[in-house]
Protein backbone atom coordinates (compact mmCIF):
# COMPACT_ATOMS: atom_id res chain seq x y z
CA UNK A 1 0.46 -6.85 -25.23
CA UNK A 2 3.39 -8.62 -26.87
CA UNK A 3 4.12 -12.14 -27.12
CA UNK A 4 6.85 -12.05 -24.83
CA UNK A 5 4.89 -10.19 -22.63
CA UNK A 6 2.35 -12.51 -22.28
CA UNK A 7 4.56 -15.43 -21.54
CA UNK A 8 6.91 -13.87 -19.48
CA UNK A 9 3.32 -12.71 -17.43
CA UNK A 10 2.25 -16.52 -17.57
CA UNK A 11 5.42 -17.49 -15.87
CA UNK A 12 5.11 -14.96 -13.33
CA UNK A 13 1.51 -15.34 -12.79
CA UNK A 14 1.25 -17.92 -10.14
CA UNK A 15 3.52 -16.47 -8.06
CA UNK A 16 1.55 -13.46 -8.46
CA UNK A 17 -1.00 -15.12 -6.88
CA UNK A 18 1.15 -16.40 -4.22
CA UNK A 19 1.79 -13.53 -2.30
CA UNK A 20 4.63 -11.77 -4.86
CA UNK A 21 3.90 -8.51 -4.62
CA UNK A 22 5.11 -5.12 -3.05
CA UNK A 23 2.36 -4.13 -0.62
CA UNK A 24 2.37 -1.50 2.31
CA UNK A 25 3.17 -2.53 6.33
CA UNK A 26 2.57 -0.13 8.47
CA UNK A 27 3.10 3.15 7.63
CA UNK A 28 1.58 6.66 7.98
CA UNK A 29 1.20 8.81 4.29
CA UNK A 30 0.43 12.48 3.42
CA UNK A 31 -0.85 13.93 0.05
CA UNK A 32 -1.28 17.30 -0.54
CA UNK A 33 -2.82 18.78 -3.84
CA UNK A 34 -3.07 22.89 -3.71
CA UNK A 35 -4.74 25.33 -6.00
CA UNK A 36 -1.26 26.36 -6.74
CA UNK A 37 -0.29 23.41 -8.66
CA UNK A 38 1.88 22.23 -5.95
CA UNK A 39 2.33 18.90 -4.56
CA UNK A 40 3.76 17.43 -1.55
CA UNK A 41 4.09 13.40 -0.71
CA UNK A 42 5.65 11.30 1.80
CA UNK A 43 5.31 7.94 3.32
CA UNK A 44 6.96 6.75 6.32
CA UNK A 45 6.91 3.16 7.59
CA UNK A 46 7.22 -0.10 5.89
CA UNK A 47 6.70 -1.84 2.91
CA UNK A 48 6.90 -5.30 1.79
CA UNK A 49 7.09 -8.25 -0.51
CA UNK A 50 4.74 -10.85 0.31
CA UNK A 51 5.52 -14.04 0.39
CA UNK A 52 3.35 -17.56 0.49
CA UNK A 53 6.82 -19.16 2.02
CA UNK A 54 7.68 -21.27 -0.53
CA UNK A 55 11.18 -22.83 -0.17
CA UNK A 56 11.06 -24.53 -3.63
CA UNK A 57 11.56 -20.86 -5.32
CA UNK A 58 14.51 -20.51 -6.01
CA UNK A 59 16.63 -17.70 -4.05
CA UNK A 60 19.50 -16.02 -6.04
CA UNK A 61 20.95 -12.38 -5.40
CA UNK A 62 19.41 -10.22 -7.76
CA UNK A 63 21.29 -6.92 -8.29
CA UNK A 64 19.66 -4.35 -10.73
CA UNK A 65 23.08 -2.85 -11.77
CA UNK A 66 25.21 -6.70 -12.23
CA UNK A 67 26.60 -7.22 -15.15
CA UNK A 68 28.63 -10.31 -14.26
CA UNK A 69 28.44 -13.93 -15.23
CA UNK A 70 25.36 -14.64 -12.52
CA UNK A 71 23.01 -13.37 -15.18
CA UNK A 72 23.61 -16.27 -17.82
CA UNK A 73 22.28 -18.27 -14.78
CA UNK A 74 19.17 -16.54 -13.74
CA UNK A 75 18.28 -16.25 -17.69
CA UNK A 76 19.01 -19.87 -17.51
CA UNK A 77 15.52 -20.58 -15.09
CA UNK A 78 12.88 -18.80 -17.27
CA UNK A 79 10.94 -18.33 -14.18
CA UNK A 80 13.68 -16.47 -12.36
CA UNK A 81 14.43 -14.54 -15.19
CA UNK A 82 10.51 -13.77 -15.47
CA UNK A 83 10.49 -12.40 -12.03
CA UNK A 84 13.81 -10.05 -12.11
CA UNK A 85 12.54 -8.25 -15.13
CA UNK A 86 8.81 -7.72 -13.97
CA UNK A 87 10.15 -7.22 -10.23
CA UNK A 88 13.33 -4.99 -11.15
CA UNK A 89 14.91 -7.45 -8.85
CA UNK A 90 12.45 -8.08 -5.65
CA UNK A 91 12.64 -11.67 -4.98
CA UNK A 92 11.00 -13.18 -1.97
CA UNK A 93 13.36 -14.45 0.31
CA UNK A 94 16.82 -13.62 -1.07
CA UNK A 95 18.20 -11.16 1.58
CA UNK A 96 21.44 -10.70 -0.32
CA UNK A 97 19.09 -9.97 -3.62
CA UNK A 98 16.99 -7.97 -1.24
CA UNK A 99 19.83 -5.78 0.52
CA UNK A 100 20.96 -4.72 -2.74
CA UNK A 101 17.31 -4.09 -4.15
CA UNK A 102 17.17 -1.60 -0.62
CA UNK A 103 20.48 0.01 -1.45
CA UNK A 104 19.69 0.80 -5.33
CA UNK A 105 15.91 2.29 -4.68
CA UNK A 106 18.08 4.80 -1.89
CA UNK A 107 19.62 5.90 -5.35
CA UNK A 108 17.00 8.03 -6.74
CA UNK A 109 15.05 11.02 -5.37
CA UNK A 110 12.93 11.04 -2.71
CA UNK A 111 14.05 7.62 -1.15
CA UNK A 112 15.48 9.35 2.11
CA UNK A 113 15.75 6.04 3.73
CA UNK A 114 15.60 2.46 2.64
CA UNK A 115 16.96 -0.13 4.73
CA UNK A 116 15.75 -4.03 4.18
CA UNK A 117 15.54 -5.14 7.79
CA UNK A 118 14.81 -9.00 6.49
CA UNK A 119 11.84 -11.20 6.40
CA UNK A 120 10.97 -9.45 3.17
CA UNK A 121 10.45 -6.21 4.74
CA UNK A 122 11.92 -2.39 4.07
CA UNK A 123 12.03 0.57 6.27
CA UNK A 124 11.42 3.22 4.13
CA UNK A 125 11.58 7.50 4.36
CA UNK A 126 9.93 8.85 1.13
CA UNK A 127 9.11 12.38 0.87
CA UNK A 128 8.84 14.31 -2.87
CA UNK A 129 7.24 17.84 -3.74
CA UNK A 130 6.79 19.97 -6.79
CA UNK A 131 4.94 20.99 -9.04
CA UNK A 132 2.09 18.92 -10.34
CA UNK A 133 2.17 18.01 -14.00
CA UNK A 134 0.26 14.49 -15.55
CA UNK A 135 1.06 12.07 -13.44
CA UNK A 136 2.36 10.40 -10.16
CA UNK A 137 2.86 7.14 -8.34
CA UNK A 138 4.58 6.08 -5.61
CA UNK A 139 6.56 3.62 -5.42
CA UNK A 140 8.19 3.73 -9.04
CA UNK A 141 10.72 0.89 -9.11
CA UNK A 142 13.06 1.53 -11.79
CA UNK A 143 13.86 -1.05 -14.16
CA UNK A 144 10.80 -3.33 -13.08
CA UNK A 145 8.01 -3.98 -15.91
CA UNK A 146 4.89 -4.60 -13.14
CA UNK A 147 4.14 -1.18 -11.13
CA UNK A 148 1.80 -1.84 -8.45
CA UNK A 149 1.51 1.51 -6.74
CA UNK A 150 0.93 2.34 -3.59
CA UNK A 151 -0.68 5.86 -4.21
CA UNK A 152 -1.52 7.07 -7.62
CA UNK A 153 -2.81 10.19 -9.38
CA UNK A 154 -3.66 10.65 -12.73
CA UNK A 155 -5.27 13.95 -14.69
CA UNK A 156 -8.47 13.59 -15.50
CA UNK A 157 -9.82 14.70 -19.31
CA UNK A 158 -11.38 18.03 -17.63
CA UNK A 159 -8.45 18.42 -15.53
CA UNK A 160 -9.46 16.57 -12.72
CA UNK A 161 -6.83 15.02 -10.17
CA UNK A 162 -8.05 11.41 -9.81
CA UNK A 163 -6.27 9.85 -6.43
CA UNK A 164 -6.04 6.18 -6.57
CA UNK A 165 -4.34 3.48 -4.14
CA UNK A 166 -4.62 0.12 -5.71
CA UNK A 167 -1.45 -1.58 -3.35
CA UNK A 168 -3.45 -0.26 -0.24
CA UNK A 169 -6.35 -2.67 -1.39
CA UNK A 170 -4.10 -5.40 -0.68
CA UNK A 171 -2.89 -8.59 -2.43
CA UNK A 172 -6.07 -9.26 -3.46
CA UNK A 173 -6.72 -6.20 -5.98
CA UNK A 174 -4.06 -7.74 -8.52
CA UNK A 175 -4.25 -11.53 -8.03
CA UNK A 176 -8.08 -11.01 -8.84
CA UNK A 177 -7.30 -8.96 -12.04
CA UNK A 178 -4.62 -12.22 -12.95
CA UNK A 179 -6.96 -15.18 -11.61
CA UNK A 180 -8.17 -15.65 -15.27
CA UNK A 181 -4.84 -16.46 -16.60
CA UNK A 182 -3.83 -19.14 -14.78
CA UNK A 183 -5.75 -22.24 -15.11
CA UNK A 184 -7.33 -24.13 -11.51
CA UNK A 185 -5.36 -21.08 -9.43
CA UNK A 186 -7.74 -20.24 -6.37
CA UNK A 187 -6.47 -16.46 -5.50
CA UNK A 188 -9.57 -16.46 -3.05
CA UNK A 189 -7.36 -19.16 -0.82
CA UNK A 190 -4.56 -16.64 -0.84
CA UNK A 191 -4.97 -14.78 2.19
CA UNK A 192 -3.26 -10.37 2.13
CA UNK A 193 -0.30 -9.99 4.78
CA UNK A 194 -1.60 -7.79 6.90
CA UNK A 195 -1.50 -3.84 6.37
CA UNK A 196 -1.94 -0.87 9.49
CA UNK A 197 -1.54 2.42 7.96
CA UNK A 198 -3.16 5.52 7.91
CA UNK A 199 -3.35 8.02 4.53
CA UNK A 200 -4.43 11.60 4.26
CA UNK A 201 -5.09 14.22 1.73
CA UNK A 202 -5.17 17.75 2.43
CA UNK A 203 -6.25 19.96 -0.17
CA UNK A 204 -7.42 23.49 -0.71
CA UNK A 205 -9.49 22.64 -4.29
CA UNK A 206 -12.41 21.62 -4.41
CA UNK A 207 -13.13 18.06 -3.32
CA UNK A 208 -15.17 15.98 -5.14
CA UNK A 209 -15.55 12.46 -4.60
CA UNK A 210 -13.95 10.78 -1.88
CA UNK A 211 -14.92 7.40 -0.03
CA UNK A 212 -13.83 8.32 3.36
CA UNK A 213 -15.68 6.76 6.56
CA UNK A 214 -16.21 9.92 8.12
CA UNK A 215 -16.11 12.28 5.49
CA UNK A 216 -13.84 15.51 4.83
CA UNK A 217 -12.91 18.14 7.95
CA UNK A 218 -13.32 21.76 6.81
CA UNK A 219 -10.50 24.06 8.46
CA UNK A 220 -10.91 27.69 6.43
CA UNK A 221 -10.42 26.69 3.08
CA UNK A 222 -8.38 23.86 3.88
CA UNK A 223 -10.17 19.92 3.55
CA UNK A 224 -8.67 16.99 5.11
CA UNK A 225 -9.59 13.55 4.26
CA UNK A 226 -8.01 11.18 6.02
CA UNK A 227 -8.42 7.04 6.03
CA UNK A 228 -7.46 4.27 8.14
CA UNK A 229 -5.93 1.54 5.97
CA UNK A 230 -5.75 -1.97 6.57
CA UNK A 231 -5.82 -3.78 3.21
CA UNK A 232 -9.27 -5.79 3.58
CA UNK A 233 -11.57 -3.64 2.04
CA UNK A 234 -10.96 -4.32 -1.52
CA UNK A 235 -10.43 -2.29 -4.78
CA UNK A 236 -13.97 -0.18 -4.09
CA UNK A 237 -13.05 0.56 -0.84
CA UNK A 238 -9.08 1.55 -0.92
CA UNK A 239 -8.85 5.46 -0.75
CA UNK A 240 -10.07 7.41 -3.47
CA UNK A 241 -10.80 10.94 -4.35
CA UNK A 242 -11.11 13.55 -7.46
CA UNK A 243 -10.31 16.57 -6.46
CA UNK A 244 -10.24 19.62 -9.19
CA UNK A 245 -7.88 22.61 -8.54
CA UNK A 246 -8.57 25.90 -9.74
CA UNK A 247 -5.60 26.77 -11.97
């Protein structure tokens, strides 16, 4: 990790801890993983930036694609500056900043609908197939150094698919991996905006580990897992599964 990584990260840290962070709302997700090598995704519902409220921060329109005299100004607060290039431009409470955040992620593939409805909060329509390769997360946020995703999979050293969902934890997954680096914060005291969603995997491979409640459904040679999210649970308890496809 670089020097200017680390203080950039310092900066940033706090607010981190705060509430900054893109998390899920309600929403209702699909994953499916087939012997095939195909792949299908979507997510429909909300996401959100959580915020601890904080009026002293400062608020400033943060557009990814501005190259106008505005960005002498917000390299001018270090702190600002800190939080456009980790956030790609997500800023708690700057609807203008926020608008324009909405209308560059509706850009790229797979964002069918984004529409920031205010109070920190998206509408979003994501749906992306193909063909499985090394990896996948969801969101990506171009331009933004800190990727939190919301659903993650990652190929395994024996070709394993590992599914992960470290956002779906809640706010607490990441502010306890930062706690250490900023001296007398109490992440504990920050209490998760709430999450109501509902994820599901639906695979024909073979499944096998998953942390579901209830366990998988069987349907021919079909398995559905399928959790009901709500952010409280922790790391150890957000969806997970490895799942190993025959090709």
């Amino acid at each position: 990790m670089g020097t200017n990584w680390k203080w950039a990260l310092a900066l940033v840290a706090p607010l981190l801890l705060a509430g900054c962070l893109l998390i899920p709302g309600k929403f209702e997700s699909q994953l499916r993983l087939m012997n095939d090598g195909t792949y299908s995704f979507t997510y429909n519902g909300q996401m959100q930036l959580a915020d601890d409220n904080d009026k002293s921060m400062p608020s400033e329109s943060a557009d990814p694609d501005s190259e106008s005299g505005d960005i002498g100004q917000k390299q001018s607060d270090p702190k600002m500056a800190a939080m456009n290039e980790i956030f790609g431009g997500a800023v708690p409470g700057d609807d203008a900043g926020l608008k324009k955040f909405a209308a560059q992620l509706a850009k790229y593939d797979g964002w069918n609908r984004v529409e920031y409805v205010g109070d920190n909060l998206f509408e979003v329509e994501y749906a992306m197939s193909g063909t499985f390769d090394q990896m996948f997360a969801f969101p990506t946020i171009p331009g933004a150094i800190m990727q939190f995703p919301f659903v993650q999979i990652v190929r395994r050293s024996g070709g394993e698919l590992e599914v992960l969902t470290p956002a779906m934890a809640g706010q607490a997954s990441l502010a306890g991996a930062m706690a250490p680096m900023v001296m007398g914060s109490k992440a504990q005291d920050k209490k998760p905006q709430p999450i109501d969603g509902t994820f599901t995997i639906v695979t024909d491979g073979e499944v096998l580990v998953n942390n579901t409640q209830d366990g998988l459904t069987v349907t021919g040679s079909t398995k559905n897992m399928r959790w009901k999210v709500d952010g409280t649970t922790g790391p150890d308890g957000s969806p997970r599964a490895i799942i190993k496809l025959k090709q």
